[in-house]
PDB file of N, CA and C in Angstrom:
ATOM      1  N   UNK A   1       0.837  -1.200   0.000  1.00  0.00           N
ATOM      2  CA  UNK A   1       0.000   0.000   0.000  1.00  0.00           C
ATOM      3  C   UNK A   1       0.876   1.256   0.000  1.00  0.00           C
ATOM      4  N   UNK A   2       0.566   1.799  -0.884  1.00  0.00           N
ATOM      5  CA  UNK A   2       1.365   3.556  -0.732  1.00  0.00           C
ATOM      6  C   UNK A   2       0.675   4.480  -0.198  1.00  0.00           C
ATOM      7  N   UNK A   3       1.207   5.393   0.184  1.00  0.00           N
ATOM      8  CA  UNK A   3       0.745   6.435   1.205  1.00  0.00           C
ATOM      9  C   UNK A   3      -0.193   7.053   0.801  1.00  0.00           C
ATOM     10  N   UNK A   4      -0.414   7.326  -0.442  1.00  0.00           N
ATOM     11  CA  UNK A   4      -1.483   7.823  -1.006  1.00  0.00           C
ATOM     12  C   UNK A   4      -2.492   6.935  -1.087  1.00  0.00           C
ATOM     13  N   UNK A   5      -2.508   5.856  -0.961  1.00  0.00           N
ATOM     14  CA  UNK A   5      -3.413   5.086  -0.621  1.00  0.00           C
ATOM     15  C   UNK A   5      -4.022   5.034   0.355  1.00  0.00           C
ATOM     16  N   UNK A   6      -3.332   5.122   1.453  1.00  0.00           N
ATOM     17  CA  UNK A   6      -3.882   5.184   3.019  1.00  0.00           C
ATOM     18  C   UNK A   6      -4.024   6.375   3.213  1.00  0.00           C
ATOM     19  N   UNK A   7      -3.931   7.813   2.698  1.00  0.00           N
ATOM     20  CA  UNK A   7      -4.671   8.625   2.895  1.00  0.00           C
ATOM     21  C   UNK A   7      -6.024   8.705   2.292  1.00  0.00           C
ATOM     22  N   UNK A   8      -6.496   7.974   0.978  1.00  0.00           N
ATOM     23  CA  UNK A   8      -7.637   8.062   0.386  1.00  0.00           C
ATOM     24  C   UNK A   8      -8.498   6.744   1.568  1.00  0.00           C
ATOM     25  N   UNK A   9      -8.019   5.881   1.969  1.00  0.00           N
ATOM     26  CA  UNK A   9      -8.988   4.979   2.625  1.00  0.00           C
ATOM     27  C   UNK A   9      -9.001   5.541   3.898  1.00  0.00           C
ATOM     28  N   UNK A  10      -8.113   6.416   4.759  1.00  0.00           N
ATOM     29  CA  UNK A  10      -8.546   7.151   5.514  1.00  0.00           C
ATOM     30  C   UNK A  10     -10.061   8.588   5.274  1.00  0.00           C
ATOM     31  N   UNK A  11      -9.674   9.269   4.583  1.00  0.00           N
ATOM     32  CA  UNK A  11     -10.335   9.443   3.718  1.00  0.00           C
ATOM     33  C   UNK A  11     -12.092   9.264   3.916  1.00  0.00           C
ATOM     34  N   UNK A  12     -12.222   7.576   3.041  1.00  0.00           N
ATOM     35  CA  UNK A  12     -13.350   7.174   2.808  1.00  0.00           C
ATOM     36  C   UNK A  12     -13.909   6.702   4.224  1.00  0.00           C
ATOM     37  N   UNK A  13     -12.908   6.358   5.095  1.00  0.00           N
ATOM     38  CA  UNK A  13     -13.389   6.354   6.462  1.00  0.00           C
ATOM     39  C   UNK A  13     -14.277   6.696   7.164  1.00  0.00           C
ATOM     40  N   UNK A  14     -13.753   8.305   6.952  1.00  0.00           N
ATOM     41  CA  UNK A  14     -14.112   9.652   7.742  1.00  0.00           C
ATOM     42  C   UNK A  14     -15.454   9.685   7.049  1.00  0.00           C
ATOM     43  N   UNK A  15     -15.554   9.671   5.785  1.00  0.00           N
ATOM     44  CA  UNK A  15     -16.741   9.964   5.199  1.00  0.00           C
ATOM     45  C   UNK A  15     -17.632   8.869   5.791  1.00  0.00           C
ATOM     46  N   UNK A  16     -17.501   7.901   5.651  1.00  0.00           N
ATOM     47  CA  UNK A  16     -18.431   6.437   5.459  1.00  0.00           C
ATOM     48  C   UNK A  16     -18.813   6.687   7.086  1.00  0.00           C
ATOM     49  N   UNK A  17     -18.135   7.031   7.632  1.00  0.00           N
ATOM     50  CA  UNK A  17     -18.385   7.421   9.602  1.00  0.00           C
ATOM     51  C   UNK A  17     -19.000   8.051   9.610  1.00  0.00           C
ATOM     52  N   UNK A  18     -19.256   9.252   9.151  1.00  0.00           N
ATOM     53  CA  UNK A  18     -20.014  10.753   8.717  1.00  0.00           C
ATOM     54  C   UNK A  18     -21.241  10.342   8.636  1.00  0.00           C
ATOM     55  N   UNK A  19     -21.159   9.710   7.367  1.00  0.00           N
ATOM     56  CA  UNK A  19     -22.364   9.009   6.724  1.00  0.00           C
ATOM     57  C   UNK A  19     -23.342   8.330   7.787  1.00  0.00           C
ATOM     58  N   UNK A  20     -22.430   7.265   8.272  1.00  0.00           N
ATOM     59  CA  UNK A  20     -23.514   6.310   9.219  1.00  0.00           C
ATOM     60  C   UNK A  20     -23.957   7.010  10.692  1.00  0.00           C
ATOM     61  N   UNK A  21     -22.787   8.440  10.960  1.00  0.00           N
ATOM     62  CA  UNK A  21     -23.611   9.269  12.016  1.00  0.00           C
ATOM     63  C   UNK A  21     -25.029   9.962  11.591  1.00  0.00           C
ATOM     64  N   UNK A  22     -25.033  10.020  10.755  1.00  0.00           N
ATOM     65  CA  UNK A  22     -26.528  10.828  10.216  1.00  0.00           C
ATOM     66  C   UNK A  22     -27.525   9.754   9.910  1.00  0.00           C
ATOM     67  N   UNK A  23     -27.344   8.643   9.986  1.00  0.00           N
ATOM     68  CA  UNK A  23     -28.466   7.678   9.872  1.00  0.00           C
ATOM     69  C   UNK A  23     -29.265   7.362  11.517  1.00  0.00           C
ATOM     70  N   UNK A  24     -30.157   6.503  11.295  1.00  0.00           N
ATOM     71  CA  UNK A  24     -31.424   6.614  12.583  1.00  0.00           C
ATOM     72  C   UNK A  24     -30.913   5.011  12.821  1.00  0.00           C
ATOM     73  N   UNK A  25     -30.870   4.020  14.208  1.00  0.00           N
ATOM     74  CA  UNK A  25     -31.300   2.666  14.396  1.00  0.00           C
ATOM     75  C   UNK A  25     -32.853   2.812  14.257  1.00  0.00           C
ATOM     76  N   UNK A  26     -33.408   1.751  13.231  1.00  0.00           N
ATOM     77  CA  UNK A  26     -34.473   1.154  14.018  1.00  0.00           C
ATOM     78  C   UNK A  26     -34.742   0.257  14.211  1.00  0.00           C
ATOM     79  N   UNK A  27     -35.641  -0.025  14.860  1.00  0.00           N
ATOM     80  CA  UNK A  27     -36.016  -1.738  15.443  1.00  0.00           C
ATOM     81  C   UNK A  27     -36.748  -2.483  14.683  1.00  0.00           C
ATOM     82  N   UNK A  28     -36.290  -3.456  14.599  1.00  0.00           N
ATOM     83  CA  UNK A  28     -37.240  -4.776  13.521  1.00  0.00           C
ATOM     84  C   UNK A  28     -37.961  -5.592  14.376  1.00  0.00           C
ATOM     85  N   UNK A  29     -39.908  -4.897  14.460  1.00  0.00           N
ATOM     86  CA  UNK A  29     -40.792  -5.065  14.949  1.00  0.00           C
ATOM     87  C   UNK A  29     -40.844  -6.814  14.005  1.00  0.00           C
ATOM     88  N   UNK A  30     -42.325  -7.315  14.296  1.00  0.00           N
ATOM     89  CA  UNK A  30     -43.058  -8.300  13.866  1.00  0.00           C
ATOM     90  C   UNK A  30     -43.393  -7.904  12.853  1.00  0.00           C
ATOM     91  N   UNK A  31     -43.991  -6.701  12.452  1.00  0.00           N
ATOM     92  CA  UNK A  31     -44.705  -6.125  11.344  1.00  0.00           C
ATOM     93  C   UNK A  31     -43.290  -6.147  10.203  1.00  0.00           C
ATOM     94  N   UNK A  32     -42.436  -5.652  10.471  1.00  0.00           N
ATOM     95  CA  UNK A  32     -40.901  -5.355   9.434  1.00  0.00           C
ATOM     96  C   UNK A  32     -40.785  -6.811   9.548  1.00  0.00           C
ATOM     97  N   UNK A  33     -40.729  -7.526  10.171  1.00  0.00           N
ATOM     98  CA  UNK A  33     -40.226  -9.046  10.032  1.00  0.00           C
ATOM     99  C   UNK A  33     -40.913  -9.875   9.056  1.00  0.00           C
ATOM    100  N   UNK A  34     -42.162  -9.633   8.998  1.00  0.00           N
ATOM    101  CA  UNK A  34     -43.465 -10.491   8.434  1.00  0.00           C
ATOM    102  C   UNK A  34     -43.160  -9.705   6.927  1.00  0.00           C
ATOM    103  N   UNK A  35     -43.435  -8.171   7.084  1.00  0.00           N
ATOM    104  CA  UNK A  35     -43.116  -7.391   5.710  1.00  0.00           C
ATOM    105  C   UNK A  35     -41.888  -7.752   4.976  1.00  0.00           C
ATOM    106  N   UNK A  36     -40.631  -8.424   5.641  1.00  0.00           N
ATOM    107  CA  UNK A  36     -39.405  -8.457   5.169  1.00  0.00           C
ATOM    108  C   UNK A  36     -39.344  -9.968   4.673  1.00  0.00           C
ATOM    109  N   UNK A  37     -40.156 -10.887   4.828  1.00  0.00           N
ATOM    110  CA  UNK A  37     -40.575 -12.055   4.793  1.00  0.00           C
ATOM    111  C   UNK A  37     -41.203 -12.320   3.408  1.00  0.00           C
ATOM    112  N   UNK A  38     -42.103 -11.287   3.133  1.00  0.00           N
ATOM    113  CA  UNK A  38     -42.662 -11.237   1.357  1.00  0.00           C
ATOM    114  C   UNK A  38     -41.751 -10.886  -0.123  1.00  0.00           C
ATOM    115  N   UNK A  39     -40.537 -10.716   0.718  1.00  0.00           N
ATOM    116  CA  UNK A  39     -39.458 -10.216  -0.415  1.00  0.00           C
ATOM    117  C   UNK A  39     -38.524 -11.833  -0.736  1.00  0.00           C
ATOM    118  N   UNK A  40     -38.540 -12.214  -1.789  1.00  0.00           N
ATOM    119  CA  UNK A  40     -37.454 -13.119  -2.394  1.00  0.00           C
ATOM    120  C   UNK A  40     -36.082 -12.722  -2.402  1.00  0.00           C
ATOM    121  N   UNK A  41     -35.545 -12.399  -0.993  1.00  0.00           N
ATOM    122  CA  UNK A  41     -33.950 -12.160  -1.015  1.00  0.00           C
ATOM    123  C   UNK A  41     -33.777 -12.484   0.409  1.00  0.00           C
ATOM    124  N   UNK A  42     -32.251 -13.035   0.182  1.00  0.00           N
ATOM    125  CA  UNK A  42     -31.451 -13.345   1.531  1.00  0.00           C
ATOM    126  C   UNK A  42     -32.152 -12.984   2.646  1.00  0.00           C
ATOM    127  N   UNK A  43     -32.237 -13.159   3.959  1.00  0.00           N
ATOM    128  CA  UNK A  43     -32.800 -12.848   4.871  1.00  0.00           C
ATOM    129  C   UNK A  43     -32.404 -11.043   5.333  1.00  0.00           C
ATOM    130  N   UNK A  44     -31.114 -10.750   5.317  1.00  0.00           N
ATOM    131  CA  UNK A  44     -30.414  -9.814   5.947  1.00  0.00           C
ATOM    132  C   UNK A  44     -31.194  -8.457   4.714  1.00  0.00           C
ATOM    133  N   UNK A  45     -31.045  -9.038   3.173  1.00  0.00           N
ATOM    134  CA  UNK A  45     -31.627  -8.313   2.054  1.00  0.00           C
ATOM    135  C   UNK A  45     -32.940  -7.827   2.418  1.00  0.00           C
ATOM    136  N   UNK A  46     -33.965  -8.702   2.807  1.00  0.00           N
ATOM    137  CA  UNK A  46     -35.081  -8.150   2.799  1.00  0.00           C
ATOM    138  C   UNK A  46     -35.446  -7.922   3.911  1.00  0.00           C
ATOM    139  N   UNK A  47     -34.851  -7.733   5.183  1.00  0.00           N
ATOM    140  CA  UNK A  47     -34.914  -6.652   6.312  1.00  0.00           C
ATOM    141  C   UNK A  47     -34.526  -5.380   5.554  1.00  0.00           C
ATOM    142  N   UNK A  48     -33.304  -4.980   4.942  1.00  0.00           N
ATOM    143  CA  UNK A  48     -32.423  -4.074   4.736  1.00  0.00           C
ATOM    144  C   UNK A  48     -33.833  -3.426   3.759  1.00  0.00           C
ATOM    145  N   UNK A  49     -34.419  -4.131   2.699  1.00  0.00           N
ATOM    146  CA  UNK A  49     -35.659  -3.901   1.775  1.00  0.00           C
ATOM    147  C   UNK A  49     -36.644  -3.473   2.611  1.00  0.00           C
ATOM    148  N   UNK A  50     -36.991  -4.276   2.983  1.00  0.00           N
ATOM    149  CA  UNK A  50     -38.323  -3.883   3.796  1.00  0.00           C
ATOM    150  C   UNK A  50     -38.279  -2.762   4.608  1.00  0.00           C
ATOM    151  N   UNK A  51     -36.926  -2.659   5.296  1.00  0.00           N
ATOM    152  CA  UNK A  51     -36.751  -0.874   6.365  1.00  0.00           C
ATOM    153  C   UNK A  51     -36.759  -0.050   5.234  1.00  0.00           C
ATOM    154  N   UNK A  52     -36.248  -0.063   4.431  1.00  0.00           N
ATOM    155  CA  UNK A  52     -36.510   1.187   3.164  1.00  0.00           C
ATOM    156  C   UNK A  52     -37.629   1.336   3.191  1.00  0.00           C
ATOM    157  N   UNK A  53     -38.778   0.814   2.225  1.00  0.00           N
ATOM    158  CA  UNK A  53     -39.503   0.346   2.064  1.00  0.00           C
ATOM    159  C   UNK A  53     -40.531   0.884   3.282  1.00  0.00           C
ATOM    160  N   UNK A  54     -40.337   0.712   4.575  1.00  0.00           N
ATOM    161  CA  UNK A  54     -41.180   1.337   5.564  1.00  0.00           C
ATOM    162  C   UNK A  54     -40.890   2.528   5.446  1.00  0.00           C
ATOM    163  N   UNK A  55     -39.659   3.368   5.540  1.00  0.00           N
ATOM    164  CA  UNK A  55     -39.087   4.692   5.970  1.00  0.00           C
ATOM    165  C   UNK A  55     -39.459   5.435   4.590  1.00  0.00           C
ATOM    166  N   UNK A  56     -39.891   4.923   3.615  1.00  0.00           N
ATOM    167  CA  UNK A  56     -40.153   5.239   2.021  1.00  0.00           C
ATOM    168  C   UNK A  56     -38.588   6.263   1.741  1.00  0.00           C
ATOM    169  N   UNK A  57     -37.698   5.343   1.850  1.00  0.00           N
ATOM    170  CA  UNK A  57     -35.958   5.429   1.719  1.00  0.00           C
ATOM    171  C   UNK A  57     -35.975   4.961   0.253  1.00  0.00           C
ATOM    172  N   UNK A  58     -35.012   5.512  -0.757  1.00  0.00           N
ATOM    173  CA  UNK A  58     -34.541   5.351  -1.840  1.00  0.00           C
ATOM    174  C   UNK A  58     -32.914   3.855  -1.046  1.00  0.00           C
ATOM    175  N   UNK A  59     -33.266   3.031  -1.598  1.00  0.00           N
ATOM    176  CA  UNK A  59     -32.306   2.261  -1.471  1.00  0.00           C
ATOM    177  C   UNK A  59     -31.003   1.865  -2.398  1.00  0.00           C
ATOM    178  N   UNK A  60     -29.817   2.466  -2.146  1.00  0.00           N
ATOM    179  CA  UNK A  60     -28.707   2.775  -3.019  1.00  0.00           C
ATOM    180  C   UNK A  60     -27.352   1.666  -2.740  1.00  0.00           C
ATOM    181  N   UNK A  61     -27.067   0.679  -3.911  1.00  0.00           N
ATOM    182  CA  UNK A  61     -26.460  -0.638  -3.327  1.00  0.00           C
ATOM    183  C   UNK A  61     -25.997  -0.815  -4.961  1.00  0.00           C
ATOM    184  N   UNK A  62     -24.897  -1.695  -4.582  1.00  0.00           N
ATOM    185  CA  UNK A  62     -24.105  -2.237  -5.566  1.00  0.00           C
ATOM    186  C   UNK A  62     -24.263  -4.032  -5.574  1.00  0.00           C
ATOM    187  N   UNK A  63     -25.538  -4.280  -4.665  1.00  0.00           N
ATOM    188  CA  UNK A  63     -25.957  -5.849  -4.284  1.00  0.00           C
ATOM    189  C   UNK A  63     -26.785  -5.967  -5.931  1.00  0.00           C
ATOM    190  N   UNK A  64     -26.498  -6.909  -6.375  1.00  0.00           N
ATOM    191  CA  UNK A  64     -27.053  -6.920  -7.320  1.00  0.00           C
ATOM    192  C   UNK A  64     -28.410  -7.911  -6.997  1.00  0.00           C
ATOM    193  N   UNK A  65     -29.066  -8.329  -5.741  1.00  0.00           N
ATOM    194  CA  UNK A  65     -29.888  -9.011  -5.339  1.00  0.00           C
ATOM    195  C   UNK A  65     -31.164  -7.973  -5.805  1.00  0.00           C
ATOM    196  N   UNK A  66     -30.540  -6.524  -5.300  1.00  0.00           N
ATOM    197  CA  UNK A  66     -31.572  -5.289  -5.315  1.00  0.00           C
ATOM    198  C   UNK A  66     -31.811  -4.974  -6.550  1.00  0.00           C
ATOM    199  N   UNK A  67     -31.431  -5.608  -7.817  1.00  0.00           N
ATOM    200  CA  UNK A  67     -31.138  -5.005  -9.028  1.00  0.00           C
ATOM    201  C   UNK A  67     -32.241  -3.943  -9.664  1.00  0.00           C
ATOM    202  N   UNK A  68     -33.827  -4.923  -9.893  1.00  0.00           N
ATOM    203  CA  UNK A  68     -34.843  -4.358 -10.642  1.00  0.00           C
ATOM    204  C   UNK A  68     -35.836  -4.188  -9.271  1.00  0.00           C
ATOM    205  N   UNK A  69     -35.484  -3.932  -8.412  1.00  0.00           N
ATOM    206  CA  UNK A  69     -36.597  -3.885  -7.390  1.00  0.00           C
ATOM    207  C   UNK A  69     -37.069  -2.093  -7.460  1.00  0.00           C
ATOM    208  N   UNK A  70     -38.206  -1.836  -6.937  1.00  0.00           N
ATOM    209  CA  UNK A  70     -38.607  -0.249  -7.277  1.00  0.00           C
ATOM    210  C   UNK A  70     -37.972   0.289  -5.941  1.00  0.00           C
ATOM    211  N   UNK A  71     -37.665   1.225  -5.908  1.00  0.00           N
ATOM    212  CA  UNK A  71     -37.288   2.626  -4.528  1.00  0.00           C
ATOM    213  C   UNK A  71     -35.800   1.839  -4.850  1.00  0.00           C
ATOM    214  N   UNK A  72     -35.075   1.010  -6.113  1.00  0.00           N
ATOM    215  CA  UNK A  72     -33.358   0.858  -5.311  1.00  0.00           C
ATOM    216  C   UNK A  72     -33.051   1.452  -6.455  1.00  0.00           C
ATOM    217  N   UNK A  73     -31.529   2.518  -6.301  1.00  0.00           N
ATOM    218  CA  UNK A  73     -30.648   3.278  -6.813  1.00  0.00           C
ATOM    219  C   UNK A  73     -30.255   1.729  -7.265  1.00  0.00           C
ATOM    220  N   UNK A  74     -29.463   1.042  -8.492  1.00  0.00           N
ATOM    221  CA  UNK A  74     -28.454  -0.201  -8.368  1.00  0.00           C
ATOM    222  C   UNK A  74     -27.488   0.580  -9.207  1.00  0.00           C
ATOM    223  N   UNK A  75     -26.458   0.495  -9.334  1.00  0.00           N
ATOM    224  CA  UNK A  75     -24.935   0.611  -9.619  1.00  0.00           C
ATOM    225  C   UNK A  75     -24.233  -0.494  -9.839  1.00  0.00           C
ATOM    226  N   UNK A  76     -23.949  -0.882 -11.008  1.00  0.00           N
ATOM    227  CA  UNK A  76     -22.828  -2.176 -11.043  1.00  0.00           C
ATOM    228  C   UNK A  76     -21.390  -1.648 -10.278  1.00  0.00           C
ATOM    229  N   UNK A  77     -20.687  -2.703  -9.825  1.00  0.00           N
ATOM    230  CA  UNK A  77     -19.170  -2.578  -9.426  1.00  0.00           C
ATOM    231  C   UNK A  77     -18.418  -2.515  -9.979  1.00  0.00           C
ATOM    232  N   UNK A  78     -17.328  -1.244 -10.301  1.00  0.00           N
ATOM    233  CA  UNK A  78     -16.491  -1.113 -11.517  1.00  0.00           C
ATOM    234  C   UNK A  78     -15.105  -2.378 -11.121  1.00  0.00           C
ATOM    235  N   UNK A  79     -14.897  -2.921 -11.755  1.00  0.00           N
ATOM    236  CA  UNK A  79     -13.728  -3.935 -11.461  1.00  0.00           C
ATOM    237  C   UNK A  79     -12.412  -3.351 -11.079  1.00  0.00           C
ATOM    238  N   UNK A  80     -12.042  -4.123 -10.225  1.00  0.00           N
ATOM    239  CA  UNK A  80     -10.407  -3.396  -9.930  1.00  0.00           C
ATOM    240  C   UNK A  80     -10.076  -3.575 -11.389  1.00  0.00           C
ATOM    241  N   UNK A  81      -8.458  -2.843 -11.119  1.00  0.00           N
ATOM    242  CA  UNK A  81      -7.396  -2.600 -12.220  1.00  0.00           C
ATOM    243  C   UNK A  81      -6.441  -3.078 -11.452  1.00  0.00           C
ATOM    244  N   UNK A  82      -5.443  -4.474 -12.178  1.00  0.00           N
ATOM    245  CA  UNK A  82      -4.375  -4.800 -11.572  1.00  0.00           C
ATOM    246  C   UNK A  82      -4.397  -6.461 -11.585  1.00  0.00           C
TER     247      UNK A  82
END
């Protein structure tokens, strides 16, 4: 790793920390459980779906599970170089 490297992943750190300070916990009632239960994805996916989905959140992911689903931003993953 070069130094300029570990200043950019420092960096994305700070941001990605930033980021998750401005977000809310919430709790996964019966109702989010049962709602997260009607979605055809991984278990962890359709909690993560279904809290959008309650909070009427635009959901923004590079999971390609989320691909054609409605309220998700999807983004393919640009491939490393190297």
């Amino acid at each position: 790793n070069s130094p300029a490297w570990g200043s950019r992943a420092s960096l994305l750190h700070t941001r990605g920390f930033g980021l998750m300070q401005s977000g809310r916990v919430v709790p996964v009632d019966t109702a989010l459980a049962l709602e997260a239960a009607q979605h055809p994805l991984p278990l962890a996916d359709s909690l993560i779906y279904a809290t959008a989905r309650r909070y009427q959140a635009v959901l923004w992911t590079q999971d390609e599970h989320f691909r054609d689903l409605p309220a998700v931003r999807y983004f393919a993953k640009i491939p490393a170089i190297g």
